[in-house]
C-alpha atoms as a PDB file:
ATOM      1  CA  UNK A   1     102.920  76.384 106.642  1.00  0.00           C
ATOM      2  CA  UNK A   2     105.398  76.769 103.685  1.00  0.00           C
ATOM      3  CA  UNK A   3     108.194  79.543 103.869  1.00  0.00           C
ATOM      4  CA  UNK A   4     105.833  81.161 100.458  1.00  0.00           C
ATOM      5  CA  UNK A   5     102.672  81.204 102.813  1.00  0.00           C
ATOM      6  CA  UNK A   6     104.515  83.053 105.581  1.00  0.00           C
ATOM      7  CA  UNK A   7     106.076  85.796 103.131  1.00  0.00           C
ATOM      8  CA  UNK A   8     102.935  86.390 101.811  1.00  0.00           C
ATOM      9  CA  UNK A   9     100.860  86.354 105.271  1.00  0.00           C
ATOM     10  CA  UNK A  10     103.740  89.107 106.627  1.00  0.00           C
ATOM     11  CA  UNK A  11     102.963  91.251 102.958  1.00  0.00           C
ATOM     12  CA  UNK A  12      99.258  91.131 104.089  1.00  0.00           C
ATOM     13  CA  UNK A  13      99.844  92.498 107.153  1.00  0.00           C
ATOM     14  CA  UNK A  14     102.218  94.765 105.412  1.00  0.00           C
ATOM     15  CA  UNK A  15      99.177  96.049 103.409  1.00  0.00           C
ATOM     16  CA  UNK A  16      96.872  96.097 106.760  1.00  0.00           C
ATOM     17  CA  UNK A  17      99.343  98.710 108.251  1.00  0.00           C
ATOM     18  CA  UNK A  18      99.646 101.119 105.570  1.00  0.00           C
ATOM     19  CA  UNK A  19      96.378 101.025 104.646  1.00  0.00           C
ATOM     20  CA  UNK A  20      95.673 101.900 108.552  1.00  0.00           C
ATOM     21  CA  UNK A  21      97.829 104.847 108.215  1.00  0.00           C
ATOM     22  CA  UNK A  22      96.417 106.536 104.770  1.00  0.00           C
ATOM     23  CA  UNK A  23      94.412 109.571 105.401  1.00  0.00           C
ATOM     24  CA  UNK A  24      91.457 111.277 104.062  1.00  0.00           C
ATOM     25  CA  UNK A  25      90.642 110.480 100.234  1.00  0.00           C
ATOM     26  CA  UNK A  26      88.555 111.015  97.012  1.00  0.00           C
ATOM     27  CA  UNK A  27      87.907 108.961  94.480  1.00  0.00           C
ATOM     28  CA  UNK A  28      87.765 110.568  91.127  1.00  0.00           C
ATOM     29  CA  UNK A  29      89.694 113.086  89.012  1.00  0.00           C
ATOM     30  CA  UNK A  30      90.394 116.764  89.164  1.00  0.00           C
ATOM     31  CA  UNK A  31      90.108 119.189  86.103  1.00  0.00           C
ATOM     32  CA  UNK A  32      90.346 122.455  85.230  1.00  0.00           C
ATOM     33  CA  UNK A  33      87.365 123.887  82.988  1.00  0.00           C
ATOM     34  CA  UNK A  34      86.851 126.677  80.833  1.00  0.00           C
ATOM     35  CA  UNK A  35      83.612 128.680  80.499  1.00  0.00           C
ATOM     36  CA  UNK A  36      82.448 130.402  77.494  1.00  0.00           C
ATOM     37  CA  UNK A  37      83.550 133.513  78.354  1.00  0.00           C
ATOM     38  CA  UNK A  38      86.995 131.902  78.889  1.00  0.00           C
ATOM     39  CA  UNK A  39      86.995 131.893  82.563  1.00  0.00           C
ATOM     40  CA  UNK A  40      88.894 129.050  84.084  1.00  0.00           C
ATOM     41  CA  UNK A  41      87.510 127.031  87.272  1.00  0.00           C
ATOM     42  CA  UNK A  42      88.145 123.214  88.958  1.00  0.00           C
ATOM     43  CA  UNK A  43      85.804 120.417  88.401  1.00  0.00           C
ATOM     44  CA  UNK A  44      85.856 117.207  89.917  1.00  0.00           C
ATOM     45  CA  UNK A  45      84.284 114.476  88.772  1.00  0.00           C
ATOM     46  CA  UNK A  46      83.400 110.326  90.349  1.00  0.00           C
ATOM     47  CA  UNK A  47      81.502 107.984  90.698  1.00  0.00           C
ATOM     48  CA  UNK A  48      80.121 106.366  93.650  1.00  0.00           C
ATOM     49  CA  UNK A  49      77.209 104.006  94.220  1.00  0.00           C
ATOM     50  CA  UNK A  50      77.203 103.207  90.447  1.00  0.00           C
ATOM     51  CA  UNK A  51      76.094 107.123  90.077  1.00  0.00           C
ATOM     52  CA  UNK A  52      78.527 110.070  88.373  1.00  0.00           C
ATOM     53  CA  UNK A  53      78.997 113.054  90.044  1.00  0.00           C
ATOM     54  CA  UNK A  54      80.531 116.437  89.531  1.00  0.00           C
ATOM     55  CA  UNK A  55      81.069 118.982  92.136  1.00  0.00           C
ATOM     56  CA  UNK A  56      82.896 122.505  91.596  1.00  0.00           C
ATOM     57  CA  UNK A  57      86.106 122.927  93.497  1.00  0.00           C
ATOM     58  CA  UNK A  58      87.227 125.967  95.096  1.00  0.00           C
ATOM     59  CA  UNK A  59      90.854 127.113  94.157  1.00  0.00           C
ATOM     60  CA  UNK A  60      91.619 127.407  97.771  1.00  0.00           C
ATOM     61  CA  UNK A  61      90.434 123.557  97.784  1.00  0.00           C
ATOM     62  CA  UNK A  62      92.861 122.337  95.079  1.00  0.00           C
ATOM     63  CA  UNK A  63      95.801 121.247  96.955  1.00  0.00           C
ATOM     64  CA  UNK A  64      94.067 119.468  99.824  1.00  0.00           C
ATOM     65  CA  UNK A  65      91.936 117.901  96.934  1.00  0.00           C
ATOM     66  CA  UNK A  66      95.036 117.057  95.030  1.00  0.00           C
ATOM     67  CA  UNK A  67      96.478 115.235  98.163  1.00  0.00           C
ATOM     68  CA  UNK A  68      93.053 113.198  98.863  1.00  0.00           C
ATOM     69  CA  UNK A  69      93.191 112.300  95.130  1.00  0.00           C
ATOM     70  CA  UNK A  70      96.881 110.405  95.345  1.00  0.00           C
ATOM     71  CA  UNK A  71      95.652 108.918  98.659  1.00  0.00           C
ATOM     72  CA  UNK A  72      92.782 107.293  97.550  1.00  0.00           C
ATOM     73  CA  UNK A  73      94.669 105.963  94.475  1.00  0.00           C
ATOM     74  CA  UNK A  74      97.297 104.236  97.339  1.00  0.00           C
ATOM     75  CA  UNK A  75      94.282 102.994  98.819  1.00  0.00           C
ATOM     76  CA  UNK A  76      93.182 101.025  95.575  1.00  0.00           C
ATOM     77  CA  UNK A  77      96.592 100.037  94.684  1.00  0.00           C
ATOM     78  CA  UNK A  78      96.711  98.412  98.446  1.00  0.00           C
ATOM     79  CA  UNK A  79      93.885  97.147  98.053  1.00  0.00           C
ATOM     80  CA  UNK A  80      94.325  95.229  94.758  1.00  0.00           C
ATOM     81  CA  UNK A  81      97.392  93.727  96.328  1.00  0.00           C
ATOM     82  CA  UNK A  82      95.846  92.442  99.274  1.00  0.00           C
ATOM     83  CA  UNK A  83      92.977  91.004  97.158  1.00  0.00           C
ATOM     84  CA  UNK A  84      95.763  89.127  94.183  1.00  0.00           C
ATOM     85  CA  UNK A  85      98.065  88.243  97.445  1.00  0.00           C
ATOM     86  CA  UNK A  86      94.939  86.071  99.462  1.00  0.00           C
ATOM     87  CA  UNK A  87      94.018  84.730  96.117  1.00  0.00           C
ATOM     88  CA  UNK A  88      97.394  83.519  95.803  1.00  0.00           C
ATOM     89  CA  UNK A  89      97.263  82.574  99.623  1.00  0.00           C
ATOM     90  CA  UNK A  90      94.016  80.735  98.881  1.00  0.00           C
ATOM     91  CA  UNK A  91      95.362  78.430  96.275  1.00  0.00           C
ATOM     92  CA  UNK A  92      98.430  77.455  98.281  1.00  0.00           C
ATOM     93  CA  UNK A  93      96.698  76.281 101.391  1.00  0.00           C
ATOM     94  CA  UNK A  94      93.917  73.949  98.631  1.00  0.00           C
ATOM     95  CA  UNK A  95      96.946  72.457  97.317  1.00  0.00           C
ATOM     96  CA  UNK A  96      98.430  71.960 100.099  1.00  0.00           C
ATOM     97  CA  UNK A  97      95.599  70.471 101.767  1.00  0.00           C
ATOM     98  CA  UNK A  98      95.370  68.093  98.380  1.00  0.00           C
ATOM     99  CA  UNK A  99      99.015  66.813  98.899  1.00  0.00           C
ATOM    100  CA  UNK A 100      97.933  65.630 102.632  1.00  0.00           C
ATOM    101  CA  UNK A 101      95.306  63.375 101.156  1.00  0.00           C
END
């Protein structure tokens, strides 16, 4: 294996380990939303199963929300890395099998 493949095998299991260690998450986006009578209130919204939802949120709620929000945002970045870096992982071991040809 070439020094590259090893640097990017230990960011995998960089990845592996942090992504182990996130904790709960959301997907979506948080809001705050006015009625017509100008009272204010929390609304968040997602997708999931190739459906939208929207769900009122408690005030109470907003923090821990908040917090789930940024988490599942780490998750995707993660994620996305993981997927570009075994792409990249991919391609190196086909040409590398190529040159033993």
């Amino acid at each position: 294996m070439s020094r590259s493949q090893v640097q990017i095998e230990s960011e995998i299991s960089r990845i592996k380990k942090s992504l182990s260690e996130l904790g709960h998450m959301h997907p979506g986006s948080l809001s705050r939303q006015k009625r017509a009578r100008g009272e204010e209130y929390w609304q968040l919204s997602y997708s999931h199963a190739g459906k939208g939802h929207t769900r009122y949120v408690r005030p109470e709620d907003v923090v821990r929300l908040r917090r789930e929000l940024k988490t599942y945002q780490k998750f995707r970045e993660l994620t996305s890395r993981w997927i570009a870096l075994e792409i990249e992982l991919a391609r190196l071991r086909r040409e590398g099998g190529s040159k033993k040809r």
